[in-house]
N, C-alpha and C. Protein backbone atom coordinates (compact mmCIF):
# COMPACT_ATOMS: atom_id res chain seq x y z
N UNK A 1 168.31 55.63 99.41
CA UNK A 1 168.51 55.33 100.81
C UNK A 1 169.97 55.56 101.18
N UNK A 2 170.03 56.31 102.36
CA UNK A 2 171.63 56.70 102.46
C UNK A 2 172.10 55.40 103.75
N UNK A 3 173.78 55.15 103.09
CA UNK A 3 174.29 54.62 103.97
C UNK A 3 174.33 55.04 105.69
N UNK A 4 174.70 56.24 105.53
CA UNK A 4 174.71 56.98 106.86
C UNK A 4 173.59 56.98 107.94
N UNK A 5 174.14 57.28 108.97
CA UNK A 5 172.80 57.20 110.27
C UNK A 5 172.62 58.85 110.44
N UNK A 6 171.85 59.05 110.74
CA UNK A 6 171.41 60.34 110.91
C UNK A 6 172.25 61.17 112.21
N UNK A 7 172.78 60.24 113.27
CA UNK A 7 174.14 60.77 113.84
C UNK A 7 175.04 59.99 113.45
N UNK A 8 175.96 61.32 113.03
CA UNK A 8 177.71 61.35 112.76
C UNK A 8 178.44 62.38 112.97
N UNK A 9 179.06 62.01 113.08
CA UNK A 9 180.34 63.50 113.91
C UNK A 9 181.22 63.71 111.98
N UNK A 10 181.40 64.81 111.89
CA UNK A 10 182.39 65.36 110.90
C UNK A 10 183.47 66.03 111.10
N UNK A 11 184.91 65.46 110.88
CA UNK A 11 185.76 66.61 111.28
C UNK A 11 186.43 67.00 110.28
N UNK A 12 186.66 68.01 110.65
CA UNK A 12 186.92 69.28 109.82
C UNK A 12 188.68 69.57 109.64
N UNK A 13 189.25 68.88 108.84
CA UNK A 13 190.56 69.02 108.79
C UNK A 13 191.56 69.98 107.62
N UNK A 14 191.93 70.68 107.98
CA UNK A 14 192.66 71.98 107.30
C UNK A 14 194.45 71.47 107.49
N UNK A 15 194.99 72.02 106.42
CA UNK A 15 196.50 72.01 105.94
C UNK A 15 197.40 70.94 105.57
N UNK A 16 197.51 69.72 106.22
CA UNK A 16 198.12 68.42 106.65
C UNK A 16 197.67 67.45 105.84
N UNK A 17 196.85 67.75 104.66
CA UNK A 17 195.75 66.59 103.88
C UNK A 17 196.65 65.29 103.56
N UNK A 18 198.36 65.35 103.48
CA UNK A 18 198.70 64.19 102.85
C UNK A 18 198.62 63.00 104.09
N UNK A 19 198.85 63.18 105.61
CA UNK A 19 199.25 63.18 106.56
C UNK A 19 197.09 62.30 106.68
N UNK A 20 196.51 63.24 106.42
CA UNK A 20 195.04 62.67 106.74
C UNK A 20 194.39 61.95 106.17
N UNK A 21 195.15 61.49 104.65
CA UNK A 21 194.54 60.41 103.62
C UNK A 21 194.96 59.36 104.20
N UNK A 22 196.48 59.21 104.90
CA UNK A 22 196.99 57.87 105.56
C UNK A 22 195.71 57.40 106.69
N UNK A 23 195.16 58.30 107.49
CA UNK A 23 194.14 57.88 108.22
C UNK A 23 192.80 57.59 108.07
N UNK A 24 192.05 58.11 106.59
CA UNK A 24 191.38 57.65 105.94
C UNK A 24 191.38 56.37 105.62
N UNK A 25 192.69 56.31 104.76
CA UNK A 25 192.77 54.91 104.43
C UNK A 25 192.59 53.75 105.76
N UNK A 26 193.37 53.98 106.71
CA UNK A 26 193.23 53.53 108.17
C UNK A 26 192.05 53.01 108.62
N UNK A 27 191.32 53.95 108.85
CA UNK A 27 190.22 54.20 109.32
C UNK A 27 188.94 52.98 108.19
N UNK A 28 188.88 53.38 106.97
CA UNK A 28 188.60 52.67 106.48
C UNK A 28 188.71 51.19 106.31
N UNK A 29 189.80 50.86 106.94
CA UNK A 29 190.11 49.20 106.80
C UNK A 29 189.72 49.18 108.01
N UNK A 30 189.28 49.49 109.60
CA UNK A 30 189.33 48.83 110.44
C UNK A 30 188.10 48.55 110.52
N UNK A 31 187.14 47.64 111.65
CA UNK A 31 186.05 47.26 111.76
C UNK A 31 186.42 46.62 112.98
N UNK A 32 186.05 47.14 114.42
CA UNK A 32 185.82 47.05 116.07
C UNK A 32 185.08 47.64 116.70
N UNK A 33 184.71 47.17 117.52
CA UNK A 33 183.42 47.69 118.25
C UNK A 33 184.02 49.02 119.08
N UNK A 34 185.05 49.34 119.28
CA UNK A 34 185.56 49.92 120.10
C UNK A 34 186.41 51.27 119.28
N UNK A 35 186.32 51.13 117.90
CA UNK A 35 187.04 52.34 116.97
C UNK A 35 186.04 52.64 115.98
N UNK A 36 185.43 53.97 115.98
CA UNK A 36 184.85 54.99 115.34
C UNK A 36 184.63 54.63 113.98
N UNK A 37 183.35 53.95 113.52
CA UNK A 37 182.76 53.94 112.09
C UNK A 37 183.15 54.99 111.25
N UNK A 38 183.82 54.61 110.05
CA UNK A 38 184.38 55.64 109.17
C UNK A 38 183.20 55.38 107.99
N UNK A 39 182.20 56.95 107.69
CA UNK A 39 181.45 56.67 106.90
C UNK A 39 181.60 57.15 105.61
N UNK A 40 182.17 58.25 105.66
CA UNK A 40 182.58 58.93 103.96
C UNK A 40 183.86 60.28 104.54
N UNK A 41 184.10 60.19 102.95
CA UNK A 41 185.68 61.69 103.36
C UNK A 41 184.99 62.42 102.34
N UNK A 42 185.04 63.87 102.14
CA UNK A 42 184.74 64.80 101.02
C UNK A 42 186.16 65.96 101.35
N UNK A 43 186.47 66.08 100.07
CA UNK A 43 188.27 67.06 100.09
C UNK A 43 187.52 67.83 99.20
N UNK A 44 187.68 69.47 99.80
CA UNK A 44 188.27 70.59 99.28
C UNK A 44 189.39 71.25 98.61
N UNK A 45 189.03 72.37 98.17
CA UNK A 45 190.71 72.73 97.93
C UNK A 45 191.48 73.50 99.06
N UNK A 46 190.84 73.27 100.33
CA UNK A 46 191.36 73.95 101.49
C UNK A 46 191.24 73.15 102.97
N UNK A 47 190.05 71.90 102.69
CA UNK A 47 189.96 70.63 103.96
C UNK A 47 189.69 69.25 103.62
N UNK A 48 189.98 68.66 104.50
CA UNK A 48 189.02 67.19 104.07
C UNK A 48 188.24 67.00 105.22
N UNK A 49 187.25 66.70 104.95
CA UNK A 49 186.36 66.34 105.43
C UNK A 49 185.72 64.77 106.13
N UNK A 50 185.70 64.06 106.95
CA UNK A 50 185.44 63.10 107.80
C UNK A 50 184.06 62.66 108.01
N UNK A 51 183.40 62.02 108.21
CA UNK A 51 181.88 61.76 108.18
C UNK A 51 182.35 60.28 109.00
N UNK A 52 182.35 60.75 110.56
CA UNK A 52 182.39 59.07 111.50
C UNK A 52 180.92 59.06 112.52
N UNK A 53 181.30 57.94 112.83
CA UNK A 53 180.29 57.22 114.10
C UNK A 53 180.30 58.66 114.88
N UNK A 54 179.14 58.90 115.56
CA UNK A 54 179.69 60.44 116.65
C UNK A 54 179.26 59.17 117.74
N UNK A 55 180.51 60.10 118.72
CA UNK A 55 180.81 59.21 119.91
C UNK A 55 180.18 60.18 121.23
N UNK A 56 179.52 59.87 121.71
CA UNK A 56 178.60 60.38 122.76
C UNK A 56 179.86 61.06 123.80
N UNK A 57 180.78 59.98 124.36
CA UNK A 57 181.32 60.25 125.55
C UNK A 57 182.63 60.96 124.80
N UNK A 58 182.82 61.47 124.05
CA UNK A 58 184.11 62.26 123.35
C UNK A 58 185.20 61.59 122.71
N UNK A 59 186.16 61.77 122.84
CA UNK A 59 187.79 61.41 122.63
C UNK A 59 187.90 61.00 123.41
N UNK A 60 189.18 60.12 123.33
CA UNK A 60 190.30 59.88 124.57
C UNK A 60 190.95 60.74 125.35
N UNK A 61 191.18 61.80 124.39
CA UNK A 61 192.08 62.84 124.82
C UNK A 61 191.62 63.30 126.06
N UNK A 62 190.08 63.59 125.29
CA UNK A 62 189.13 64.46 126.16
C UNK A 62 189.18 63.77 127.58
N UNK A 63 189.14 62.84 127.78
CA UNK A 63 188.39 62.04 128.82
C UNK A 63 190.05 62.07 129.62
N UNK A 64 191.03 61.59 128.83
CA UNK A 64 192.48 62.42 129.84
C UNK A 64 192.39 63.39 130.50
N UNK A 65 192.11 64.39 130.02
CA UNK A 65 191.76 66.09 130.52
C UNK A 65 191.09 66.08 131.42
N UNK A 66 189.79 65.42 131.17
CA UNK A 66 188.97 65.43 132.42
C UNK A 66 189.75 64.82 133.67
N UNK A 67 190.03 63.59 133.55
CA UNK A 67 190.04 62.77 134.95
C UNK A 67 191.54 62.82 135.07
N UNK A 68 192.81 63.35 134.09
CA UNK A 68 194.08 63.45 134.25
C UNK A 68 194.67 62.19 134.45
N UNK A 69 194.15 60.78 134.64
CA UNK A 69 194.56 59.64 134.10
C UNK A 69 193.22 58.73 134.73
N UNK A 70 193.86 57.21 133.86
CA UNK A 70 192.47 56.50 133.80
C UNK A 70 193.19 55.38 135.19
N UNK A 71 191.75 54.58 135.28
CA UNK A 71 192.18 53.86 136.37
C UNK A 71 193.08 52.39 135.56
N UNK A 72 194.10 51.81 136.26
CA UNK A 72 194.48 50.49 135.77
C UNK A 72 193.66 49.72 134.82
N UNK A 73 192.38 48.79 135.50
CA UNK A 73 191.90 48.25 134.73
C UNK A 73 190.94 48.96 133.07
N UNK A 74 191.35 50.01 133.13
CA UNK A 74 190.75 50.81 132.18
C UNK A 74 192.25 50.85 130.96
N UNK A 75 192.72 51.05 131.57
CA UNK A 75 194.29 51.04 130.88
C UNK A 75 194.72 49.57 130.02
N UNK A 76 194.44 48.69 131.51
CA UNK A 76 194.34 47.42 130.71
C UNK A 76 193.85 47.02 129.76
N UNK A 77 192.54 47.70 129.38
CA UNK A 77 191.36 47.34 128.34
C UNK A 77 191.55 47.78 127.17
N UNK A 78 192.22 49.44 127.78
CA UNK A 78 192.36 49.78 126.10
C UNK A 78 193.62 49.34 125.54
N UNK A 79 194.74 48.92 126.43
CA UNK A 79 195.79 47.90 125.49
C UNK A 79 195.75 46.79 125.23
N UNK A 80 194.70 45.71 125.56
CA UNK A 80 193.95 44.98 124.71
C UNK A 80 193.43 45.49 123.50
N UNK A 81 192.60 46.24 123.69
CA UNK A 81 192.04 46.08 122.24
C UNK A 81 192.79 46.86 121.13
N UNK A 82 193.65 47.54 121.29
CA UNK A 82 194.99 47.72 120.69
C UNK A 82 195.94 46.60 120.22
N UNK A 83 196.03 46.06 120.93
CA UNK A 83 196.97 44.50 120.38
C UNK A 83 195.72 44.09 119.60
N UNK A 84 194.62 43.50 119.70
CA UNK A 84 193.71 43.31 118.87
C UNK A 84 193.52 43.85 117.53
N UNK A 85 193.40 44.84 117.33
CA UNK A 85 193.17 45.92 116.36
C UNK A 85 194.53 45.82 115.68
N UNK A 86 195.59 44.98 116.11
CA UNK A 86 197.07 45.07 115.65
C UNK A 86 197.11 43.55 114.74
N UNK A 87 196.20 42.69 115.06
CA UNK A 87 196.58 41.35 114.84
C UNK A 87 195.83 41.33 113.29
């Protein structure tokens, strides 16, 4: 029986691997409703590999791009749960 859910997003990371184990490790210690289930890493001799929660509505980034900024109380929320995720 596999840990994994049958959706997960994988990303695909090339060159920077020392730089992406720090976020592995990261990623691995956190647990919030609001930051991306980290389910397994697999390293190449050319990527590492990511196995997370897939997130329906995208990135953050993404969602910048789209709307070119968020409204206040949206802003507010996500620096809450940032201080949270800090404590």
């Amino acid at each position: 029986m596999s840990l994994v859910p049958a959706e997960v997003a994988v990303d695909i990371v090339g060159g920077w691997i020392h730089k992406m184990m720090l976020q592995v490790r990261i990623l691995h210690a956190l647990e919030h409703p609001n930051v991306l289930k980290f389910y397994a890493w697999y390293e190449t001799s050319a990527h590492l590999w990511l196995v997370l929660e897939y997130c329906v509505g995208g990135d953050l980034m993404s969602l910048l791009r789209q709307d070119v900024q968020l409204p206040e109380d949206s802003i507010h929320d996500l620096a809450c749960d940032i201080v949270e995720l800090s404590l």
